[in-house]
C-alpha atoms as a PDB file:
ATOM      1  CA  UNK A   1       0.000   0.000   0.000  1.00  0.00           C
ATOM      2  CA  UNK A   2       1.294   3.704  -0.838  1.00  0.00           C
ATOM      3  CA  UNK A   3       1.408   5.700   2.419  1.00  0.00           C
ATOM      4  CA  UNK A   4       2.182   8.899  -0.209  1.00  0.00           C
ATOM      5  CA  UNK A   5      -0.934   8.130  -2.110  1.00  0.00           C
ATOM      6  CA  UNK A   6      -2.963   7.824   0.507  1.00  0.00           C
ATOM      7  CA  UNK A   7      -1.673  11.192   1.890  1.00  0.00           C
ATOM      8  CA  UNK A   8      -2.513  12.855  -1.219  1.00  0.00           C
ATOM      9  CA  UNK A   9      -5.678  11.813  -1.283  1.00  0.00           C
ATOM     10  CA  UNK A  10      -6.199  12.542   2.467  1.00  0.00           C
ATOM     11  CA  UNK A  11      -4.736  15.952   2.016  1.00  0.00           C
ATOM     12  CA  UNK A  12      -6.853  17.055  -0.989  1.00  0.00           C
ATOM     13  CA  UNK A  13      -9.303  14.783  -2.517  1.00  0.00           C
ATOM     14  CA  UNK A  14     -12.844  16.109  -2.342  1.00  0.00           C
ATOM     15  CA  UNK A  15     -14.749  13.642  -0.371  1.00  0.00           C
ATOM     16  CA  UNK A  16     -15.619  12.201   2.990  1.00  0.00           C
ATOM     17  CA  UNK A  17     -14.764   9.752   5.845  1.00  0.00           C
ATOM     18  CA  UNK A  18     -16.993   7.400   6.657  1.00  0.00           C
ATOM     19  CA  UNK A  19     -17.134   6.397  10.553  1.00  0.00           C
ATOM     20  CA  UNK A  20     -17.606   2.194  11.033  1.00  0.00           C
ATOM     21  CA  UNK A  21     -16.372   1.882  14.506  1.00  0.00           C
ATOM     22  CA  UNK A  22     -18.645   1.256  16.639  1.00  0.00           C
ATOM     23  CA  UNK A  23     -17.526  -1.162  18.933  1.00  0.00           C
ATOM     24  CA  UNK A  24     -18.137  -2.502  22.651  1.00  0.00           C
ATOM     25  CA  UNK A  25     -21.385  -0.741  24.198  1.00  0.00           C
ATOM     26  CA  UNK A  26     -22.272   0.996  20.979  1.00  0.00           C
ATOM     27  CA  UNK A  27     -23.071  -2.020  19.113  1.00  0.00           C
ATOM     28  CA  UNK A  28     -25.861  -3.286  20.391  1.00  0.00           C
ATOM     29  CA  UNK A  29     -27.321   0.280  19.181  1.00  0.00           C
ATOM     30  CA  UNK A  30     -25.546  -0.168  15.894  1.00  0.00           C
ATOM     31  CA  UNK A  31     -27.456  -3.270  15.229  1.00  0.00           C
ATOM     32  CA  UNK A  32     -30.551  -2.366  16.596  1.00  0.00           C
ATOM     33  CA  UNK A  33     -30.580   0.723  13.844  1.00  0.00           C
ATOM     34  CA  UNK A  34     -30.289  -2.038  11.701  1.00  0.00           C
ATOM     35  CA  UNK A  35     -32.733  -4.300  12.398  1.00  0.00           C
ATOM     36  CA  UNK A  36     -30.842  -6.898  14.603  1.00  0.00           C
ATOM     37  CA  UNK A  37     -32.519  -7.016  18.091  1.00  0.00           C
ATOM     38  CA  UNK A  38     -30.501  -7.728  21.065  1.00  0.00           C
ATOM     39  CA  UNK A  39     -32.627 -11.223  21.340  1.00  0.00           C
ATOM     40  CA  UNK A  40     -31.338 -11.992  17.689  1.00  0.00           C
ATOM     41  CA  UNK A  41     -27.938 -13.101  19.011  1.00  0.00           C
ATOM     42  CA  UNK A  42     -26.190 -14.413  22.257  1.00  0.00           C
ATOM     43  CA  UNK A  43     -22.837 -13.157  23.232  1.00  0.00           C
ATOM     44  CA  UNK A  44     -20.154 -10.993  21.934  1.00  0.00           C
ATOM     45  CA  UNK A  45     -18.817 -13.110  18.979  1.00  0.00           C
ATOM     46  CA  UNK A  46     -22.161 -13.473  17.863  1.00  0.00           C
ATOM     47  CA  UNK A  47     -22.927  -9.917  18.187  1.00  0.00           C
ATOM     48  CA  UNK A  48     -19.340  -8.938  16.257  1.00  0.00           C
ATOM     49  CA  UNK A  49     -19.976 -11.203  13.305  1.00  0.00           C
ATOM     50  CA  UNK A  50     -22.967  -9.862  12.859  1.00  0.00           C
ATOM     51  CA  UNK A  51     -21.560  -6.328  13.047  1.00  0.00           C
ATOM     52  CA  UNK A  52     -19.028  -7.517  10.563  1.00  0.00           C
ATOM     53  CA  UNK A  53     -21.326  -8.568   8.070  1.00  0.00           C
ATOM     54  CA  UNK A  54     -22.872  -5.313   8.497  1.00  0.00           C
ATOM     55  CA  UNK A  55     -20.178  -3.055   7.831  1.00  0.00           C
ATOM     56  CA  UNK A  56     -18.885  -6.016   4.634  1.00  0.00           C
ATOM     57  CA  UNK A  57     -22.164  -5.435   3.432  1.00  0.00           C
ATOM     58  CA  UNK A  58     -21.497  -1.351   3.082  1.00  0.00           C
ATOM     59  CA  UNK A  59     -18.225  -1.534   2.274  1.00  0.00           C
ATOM     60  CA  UNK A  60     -18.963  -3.919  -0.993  1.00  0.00           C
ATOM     61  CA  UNK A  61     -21.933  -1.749  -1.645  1.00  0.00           C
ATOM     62  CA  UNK A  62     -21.004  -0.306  -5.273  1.00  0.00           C
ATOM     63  CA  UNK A  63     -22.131   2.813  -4.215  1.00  0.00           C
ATOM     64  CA  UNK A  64     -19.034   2.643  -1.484  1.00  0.00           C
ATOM     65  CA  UNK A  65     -16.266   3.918  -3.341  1.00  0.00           C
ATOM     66  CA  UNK A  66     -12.898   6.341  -3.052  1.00  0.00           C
ATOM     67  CA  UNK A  67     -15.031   8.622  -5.738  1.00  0.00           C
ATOM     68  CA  UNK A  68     -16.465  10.083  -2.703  1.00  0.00           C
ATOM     69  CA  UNK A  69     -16.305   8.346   0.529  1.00  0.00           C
ATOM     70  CA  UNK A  70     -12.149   9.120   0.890  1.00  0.00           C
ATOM     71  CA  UNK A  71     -11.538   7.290   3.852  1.00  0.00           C
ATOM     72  CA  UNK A  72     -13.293   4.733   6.329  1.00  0.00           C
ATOM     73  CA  UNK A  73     -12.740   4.736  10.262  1.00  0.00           C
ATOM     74  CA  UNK A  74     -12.399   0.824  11.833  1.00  0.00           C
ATOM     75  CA  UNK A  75     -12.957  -0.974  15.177  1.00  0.00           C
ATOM     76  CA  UNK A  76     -10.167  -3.003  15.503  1.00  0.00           C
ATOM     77  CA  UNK A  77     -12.174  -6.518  14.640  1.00  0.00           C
ATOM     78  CA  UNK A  78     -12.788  -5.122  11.373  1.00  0.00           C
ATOM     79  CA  UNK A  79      -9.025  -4.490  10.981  1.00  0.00           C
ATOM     80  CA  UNK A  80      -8.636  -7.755  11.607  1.00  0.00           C
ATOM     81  CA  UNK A  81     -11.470  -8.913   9.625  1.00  0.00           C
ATOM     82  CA  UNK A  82     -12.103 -10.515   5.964  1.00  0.00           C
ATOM     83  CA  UNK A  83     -13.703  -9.185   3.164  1.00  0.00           C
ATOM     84  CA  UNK A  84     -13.459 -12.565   1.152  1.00  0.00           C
ATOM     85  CA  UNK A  85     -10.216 -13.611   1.625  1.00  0.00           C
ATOM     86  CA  UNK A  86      -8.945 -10.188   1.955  1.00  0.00           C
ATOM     87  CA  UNK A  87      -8.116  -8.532   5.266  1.00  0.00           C
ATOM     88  CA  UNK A  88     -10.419  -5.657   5.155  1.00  0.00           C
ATOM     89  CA  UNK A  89      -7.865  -2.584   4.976  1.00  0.00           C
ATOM     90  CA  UNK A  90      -6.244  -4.150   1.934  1.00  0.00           C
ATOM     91  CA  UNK A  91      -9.607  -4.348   0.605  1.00  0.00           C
ATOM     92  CA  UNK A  92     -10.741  -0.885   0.995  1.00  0.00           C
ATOM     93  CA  UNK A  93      -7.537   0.540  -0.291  1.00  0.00           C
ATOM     94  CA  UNK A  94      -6.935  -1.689  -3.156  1.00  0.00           C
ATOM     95  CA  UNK A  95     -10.659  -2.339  -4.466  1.00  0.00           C
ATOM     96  CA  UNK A  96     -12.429   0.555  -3.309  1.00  0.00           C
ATOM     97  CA  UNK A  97      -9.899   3.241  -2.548  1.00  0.00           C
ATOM     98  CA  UNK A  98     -10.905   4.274   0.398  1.00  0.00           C
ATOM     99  CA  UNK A  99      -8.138   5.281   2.566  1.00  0.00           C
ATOM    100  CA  UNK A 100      -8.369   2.829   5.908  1.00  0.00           C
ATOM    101  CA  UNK A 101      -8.362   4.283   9.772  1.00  0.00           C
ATOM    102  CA  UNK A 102      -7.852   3.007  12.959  1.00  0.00           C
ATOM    103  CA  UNK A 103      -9.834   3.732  16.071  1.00  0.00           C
ATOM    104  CA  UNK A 104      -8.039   3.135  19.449  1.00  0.00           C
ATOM    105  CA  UNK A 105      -9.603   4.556  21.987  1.00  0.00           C
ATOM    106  CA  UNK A 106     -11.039   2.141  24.630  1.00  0.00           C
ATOM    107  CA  UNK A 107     -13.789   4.020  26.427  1.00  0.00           C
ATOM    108  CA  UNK A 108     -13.964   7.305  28.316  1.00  0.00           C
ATOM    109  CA  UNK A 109     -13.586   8.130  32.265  1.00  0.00           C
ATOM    110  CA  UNK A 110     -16.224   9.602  34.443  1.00  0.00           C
ATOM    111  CA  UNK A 111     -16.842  13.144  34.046  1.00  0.00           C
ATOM    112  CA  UNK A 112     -14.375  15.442  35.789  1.00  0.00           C
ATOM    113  CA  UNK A 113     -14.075  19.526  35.423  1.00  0.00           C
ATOM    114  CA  UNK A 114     -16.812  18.759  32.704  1.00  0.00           C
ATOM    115  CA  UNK A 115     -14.838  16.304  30.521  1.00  0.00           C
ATOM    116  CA  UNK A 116     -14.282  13.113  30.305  1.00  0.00           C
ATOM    117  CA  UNK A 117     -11.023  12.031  29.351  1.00  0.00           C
ATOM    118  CA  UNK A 118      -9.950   8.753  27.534  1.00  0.00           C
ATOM    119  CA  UNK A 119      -9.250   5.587  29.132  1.00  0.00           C
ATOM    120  CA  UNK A 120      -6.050   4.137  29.461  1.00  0.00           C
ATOM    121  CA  UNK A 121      -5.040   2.127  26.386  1.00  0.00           C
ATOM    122  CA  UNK A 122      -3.070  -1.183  27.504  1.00  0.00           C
ATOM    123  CA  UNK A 123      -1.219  -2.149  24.528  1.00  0.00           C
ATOM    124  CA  UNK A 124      -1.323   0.690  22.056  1.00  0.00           C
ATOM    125  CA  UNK A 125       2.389  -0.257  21.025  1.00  0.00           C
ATOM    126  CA  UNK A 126       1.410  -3.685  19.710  1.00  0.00           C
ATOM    127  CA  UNK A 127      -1.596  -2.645  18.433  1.00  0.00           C
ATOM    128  CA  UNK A 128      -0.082   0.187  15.991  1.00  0.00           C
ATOM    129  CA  UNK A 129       2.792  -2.104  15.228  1.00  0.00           C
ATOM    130  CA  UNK A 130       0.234  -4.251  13.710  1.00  0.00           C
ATOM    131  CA  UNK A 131      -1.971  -1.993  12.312  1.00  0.00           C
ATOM    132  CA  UNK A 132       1.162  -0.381  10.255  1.00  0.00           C
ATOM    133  CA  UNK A 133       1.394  -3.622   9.180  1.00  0.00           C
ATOM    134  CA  UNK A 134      -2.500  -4.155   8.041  1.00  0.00           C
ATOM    135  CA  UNK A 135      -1.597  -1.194   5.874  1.00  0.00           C
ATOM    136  CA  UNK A 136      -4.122   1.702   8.300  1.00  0.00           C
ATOM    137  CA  UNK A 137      -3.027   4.749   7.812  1.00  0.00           C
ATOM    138  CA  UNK A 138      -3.709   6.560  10.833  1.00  0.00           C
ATOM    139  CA  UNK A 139      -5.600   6.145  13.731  1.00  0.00           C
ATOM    140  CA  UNK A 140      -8.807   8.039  15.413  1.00  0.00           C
ATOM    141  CA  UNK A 141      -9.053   8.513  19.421  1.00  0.00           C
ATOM    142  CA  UNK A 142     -12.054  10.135  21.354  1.00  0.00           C
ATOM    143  CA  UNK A 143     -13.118  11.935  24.272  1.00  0.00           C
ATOM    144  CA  UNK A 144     -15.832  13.857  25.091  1.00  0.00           C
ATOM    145  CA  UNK A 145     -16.663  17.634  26.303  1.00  0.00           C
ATOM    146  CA  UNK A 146     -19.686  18.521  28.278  1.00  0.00           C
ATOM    147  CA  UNK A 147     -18.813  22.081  29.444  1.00  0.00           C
ATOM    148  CA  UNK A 148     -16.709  25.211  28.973  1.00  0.00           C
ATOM    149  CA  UNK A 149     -14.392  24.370  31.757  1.00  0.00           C
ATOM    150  CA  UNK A 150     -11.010  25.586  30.817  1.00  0.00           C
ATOM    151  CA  UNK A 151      -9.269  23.531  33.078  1.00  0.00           C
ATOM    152  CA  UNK A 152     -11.238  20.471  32.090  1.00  0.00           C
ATOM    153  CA  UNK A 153     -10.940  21.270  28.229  1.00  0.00           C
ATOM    154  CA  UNK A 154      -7.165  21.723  28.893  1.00  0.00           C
ATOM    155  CA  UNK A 155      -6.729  18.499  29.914  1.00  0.00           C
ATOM    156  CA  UNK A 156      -8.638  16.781  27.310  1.00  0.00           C
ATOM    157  CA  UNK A 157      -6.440  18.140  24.507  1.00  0.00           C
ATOM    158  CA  UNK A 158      -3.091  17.814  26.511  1.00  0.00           C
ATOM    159  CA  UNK A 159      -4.147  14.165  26.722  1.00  0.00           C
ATOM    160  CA  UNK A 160      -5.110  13.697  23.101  1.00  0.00           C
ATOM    161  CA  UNK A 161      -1.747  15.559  22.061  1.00  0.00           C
ATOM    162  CA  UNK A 162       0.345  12.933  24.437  1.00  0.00           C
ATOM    163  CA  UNK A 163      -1.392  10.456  22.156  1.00  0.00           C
ATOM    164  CA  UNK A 164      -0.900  11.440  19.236  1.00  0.00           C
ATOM    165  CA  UNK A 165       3.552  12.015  19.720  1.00  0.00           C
ATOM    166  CA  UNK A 166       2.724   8.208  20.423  1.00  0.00           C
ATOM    167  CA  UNK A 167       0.791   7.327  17.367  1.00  0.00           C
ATOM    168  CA  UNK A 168       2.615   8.885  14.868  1.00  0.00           C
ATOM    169  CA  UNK A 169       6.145   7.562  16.335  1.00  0.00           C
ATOM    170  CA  UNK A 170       4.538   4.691  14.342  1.00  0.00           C
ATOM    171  CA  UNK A 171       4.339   6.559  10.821  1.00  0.00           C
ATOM    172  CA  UNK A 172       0.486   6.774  11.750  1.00  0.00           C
ATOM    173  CA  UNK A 173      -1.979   9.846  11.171  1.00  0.00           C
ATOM    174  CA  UNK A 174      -3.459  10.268  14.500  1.00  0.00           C
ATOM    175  CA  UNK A 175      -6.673  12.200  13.957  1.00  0.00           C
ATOM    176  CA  UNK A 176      -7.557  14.114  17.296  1.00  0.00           C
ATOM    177  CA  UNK A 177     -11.255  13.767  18.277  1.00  0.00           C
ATOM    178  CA  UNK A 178     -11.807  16.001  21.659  1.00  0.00           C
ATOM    179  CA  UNK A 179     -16.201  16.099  21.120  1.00  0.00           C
ATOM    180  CA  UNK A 180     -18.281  18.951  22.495  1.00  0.00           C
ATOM    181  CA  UNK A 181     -21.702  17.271  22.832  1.00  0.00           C
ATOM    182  CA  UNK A 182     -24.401  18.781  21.259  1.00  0.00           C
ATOM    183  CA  UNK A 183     -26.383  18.707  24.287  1.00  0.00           C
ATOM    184  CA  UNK A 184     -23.881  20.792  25.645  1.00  0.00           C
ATOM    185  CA  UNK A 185     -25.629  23.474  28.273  1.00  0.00           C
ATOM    186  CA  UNK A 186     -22.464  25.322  26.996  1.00  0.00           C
ATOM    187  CA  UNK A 187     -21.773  24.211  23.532  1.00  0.00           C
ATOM    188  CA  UNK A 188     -20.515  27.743  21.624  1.00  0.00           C
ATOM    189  CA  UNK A 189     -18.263  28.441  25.207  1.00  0.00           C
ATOM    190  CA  UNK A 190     -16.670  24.813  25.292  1.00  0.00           C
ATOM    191  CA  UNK A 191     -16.302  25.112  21.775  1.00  0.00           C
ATOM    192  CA  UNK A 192     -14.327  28.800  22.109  1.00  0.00           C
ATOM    193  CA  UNK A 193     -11.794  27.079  24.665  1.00  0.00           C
ATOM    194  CA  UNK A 194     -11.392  23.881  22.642  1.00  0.00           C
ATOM    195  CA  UNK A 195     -10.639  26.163  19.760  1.00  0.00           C
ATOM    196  CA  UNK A 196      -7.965  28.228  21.756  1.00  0.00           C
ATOM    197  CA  UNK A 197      -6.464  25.102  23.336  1.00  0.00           C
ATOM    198  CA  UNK A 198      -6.399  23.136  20.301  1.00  0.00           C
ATOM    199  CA  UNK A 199      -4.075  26.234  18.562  1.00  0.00           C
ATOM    200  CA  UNK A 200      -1.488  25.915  21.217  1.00  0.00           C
ATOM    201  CA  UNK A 201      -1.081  22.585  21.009  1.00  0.00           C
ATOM    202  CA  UNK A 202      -0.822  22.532  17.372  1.00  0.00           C
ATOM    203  CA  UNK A 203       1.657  25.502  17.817  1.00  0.00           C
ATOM    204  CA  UNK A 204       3.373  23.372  19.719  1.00  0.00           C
ATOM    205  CA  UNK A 205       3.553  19.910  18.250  1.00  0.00           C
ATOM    206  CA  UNK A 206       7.759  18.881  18.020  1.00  0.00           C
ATOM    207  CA  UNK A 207       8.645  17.263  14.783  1.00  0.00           C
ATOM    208  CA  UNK A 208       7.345  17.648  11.373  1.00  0.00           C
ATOM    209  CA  UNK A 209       4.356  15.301  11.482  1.00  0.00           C
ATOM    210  CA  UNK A 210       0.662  16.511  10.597  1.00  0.00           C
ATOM    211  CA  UNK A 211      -2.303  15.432  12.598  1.00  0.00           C
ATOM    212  CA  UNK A 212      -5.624  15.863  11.772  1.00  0.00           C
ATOM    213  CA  UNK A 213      -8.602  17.302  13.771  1.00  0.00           C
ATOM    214  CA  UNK A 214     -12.487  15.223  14.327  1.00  0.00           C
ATOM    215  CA  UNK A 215     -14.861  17.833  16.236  1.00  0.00           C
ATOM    216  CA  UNK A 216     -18.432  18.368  16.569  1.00  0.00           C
ATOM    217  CA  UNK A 217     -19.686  21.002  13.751  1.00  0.00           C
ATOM    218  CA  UNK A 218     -19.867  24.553  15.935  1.00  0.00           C
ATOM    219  CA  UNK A 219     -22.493  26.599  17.270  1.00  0.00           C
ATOM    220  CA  UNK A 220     -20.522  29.335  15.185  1.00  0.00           C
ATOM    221  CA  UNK A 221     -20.296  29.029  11.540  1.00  0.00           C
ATOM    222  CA  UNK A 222     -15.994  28.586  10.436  1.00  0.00           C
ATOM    223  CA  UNK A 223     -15.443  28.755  14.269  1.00  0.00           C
ATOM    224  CA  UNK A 224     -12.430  26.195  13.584  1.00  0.00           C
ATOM    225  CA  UNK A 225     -11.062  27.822  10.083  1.00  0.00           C
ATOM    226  CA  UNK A 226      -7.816  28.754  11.663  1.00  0.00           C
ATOM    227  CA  UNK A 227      -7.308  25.379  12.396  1.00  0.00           C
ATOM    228  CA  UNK A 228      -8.095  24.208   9.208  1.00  0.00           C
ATOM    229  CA  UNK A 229      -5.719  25.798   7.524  1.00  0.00           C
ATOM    230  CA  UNK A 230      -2.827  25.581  10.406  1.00  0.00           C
ATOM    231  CA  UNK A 231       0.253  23.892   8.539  1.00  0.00           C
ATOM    232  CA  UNK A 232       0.380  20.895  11.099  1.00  0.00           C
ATOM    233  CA  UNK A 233      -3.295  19.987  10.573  1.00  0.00           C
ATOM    234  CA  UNK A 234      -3.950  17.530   7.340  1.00  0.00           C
ATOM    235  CA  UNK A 235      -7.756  17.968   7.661  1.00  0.00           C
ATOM    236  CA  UNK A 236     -10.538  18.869   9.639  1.00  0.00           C
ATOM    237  CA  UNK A 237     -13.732  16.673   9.934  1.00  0.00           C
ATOM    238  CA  UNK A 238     -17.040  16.560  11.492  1.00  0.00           C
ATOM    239  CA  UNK A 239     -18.671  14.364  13.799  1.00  0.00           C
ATOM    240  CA  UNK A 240     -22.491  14.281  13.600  1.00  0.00           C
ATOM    241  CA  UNK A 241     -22.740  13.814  17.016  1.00  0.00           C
ATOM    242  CA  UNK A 242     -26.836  12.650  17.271  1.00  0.00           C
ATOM    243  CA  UNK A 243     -27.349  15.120  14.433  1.00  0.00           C
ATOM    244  CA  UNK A 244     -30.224  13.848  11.723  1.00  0.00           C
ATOM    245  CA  UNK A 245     -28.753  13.507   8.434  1.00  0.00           C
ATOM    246  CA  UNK A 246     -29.806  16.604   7.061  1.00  0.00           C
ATOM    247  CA  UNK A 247     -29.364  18.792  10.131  1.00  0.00           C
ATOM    248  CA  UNK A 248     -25.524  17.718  10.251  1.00  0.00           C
ATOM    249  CA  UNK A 249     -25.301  18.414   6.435  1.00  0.00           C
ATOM    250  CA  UNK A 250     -26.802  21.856   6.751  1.00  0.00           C
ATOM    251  CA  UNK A 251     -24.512  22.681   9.389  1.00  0.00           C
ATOM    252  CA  UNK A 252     -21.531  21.141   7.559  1.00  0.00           C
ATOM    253  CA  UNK A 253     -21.866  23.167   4.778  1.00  0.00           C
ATOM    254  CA  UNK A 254     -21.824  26.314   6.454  1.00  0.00           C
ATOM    255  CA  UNK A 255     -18.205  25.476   7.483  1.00  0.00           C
ATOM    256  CA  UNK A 256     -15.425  26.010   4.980  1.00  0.00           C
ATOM    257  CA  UNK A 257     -12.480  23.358   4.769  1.00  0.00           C
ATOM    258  CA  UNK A 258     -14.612  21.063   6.637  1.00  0.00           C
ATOM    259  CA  UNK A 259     -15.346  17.743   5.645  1.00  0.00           C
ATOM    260  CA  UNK A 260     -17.704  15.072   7.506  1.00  0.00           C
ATOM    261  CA  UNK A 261     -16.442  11.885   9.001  1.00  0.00           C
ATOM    262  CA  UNK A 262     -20.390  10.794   9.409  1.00  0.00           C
ATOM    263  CA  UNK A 263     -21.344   7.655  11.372  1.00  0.00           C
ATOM    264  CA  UNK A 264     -25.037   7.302  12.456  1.00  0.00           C
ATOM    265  CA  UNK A 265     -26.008  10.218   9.855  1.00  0.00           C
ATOM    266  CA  UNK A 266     -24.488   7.816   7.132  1.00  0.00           C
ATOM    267  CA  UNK A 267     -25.825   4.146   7.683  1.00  0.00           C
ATOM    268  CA  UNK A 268     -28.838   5.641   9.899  1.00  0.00           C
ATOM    269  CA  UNK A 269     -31.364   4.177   7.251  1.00  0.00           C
ATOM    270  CA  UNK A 270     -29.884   1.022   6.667  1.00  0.00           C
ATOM    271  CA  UNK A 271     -32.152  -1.554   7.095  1.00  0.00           C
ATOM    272  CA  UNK A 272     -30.902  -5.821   7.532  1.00  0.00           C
ATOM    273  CA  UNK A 273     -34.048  -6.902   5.809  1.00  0.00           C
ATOM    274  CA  UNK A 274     -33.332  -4.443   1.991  1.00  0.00           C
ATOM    275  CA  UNK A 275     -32.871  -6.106  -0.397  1.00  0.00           C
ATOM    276  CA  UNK A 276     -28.941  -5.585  -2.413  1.00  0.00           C
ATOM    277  CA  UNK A 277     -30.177  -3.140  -4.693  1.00  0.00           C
ATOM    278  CA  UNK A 278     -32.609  -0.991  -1.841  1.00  0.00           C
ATOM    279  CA  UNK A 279     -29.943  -1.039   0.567  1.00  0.00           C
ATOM    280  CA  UNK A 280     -26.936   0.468  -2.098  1.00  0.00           C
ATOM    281  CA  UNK A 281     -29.807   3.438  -3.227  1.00  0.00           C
ATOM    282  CA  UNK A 282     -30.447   4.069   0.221  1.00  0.00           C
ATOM    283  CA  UNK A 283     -26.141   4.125   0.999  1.00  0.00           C
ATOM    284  CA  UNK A 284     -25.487   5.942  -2.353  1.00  0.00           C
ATOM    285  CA  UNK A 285     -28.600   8.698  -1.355  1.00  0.00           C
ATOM    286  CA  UNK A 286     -26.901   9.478   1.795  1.00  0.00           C
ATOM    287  CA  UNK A 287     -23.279   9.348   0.389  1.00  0.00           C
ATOM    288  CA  UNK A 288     -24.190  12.060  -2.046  1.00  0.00           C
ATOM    289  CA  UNK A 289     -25.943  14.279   0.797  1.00  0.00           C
ATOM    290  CA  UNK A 290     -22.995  13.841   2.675  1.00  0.00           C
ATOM    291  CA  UNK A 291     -20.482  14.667  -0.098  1.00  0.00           C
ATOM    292  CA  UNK A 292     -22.309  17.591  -1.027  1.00  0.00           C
ATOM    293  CA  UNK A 293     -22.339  19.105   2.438  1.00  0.00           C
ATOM    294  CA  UNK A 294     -18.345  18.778   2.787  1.00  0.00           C
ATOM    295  CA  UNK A 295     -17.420  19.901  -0.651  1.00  0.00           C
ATOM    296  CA  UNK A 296     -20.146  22.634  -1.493  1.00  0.00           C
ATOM    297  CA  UNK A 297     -20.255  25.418   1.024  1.00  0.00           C
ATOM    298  CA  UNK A 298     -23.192  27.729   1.776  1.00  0.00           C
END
């Protein structure tokens, strides 16, 4: 695989990321969405192969393609997954050319000072050894923002920061994803601080590596501009965050440089029981909406 292609194309294809990793407590939701009740299956391998035939199915959808979904985010048992007897990042970059991610985050702390911060990550080493090897280009790790505490905010970013010196010691992308919930009490505050704190570290950063940046679209239209064109940052993309489909694409496209890294908004109408052909016009309907949003701007 061609790390300096898929750079390019990260860098300054028109397009979108598409978000498949939900993983752990989200699933269950995931396949509910879908049509798979929780009484459908028994236990946690059950539950993932049934998750992985889910995200197969999308990613083999001919509607799926590099043309405009640029990149794909993974839980790690689709990294390690088959799409026939392909592992699945090989897959995506070599049939579909969609640019293959990593998420590594393993679950968030309590709230503190209005954040909560990432969990510790036992075995990140081995984990981006391998997924170097899988052929991932980067890697995406979350934690969440509930109010405009500075100290709280501070935190959040000098721990995603710490992370990503780690990750890209690996030759990895590390793409930054401190969310401000959009239930927020304080959404437009927490999002000012984030903002401010997000420019230091950037200013920052040692080396010569480029990260890139996954937030929650802002109460303020181009709030995060600066950032987007900042020399260390490779992109900027949006979360939906519990937004409907359209209301994240409206607010997407009032944001210049921003692109959407969609997960719920994009397989939100997926349905197990479609047939091929329904569920690829239903995909393809919401990939254009979504590439429309990040590359035409209001």
């Amino acid at each position: 695989m061609s790390f300096e292609s898929m750079k390019s194309q990260l860098s300054a294809k028109p397009g979108f990321i598409a978000a498949l990793d939900q993983s752990g407590g989200s699933t269950p939701g995931a396949l509910g969405h879908y049509g798979i009740p929780e009484s459908a299956y028994n236990g946690d391998d059950e539950m993932f192969r049934l998750m992985h035939e889910m995200r197969v199915r999308i990613i083999t959808a001919p509607s799926f393609t590099g043309d405009k979904v640029i990149a794909a985010i993974l839980f790690e048992r689709t990294m390690d997954g088959l799409v026939g007897d392909k592992q699945v990042p090989a897959y995506l970059w070599e049939d579909r050319g969609v640019v293959p991610f990593l998420k590594v985050d393993k679950g968030l702390e309590e709230e503190v000072d209005g954040v909560r911060l990432m969990k510790p990550i036992p075995g990140l080493d081995p984990l981006l050894a391998r997924a170097v090897k899988l052929g991932i280009y980067g890697t995406k790790e979350r934690s969440v923002i509930n109010l405009a505490n500075q100290e709280g905010i501070a935190a959040i970013v000098t721990q995603q920061f710490d992370l990503a010196r780690q990750i890209a010691a690996h030759g990895l992308v590390p793409i930054l994803e401190p969310e401000v919930l959009i239930k927020s009490p304080q959404k437009a505050a927490a999002e000012a601080i984030l903002r401010d704190e997000l420019a230091r570290g950037l200013d920052a950063l040692p080396g010569d590596y480029q990260v890139m940046l996954k937030l929650t679209i802002p109460e303020t239209p181009d709030l995060y501009l600066d950032l987007v064109r900042h020399p260390r940052v490779q992109r900027v993309v949006a979360l939906s965050g519990g937004y409907t489909l359209d209301d994240a694409c409206t607010r997407l496209a009032a944001n210049h440089g921003m692109i959407a890294s969609f997960s719920r908004a994009l397989v939100g109408d997926l349905k197990v029981s479609m047939t091929d052909a329904e569920f690829d016009a239903t995909l393809a309907k919401a990939i254009d909406k979504i590439y429309q949003a990040s590359t035409t701007k209001s």
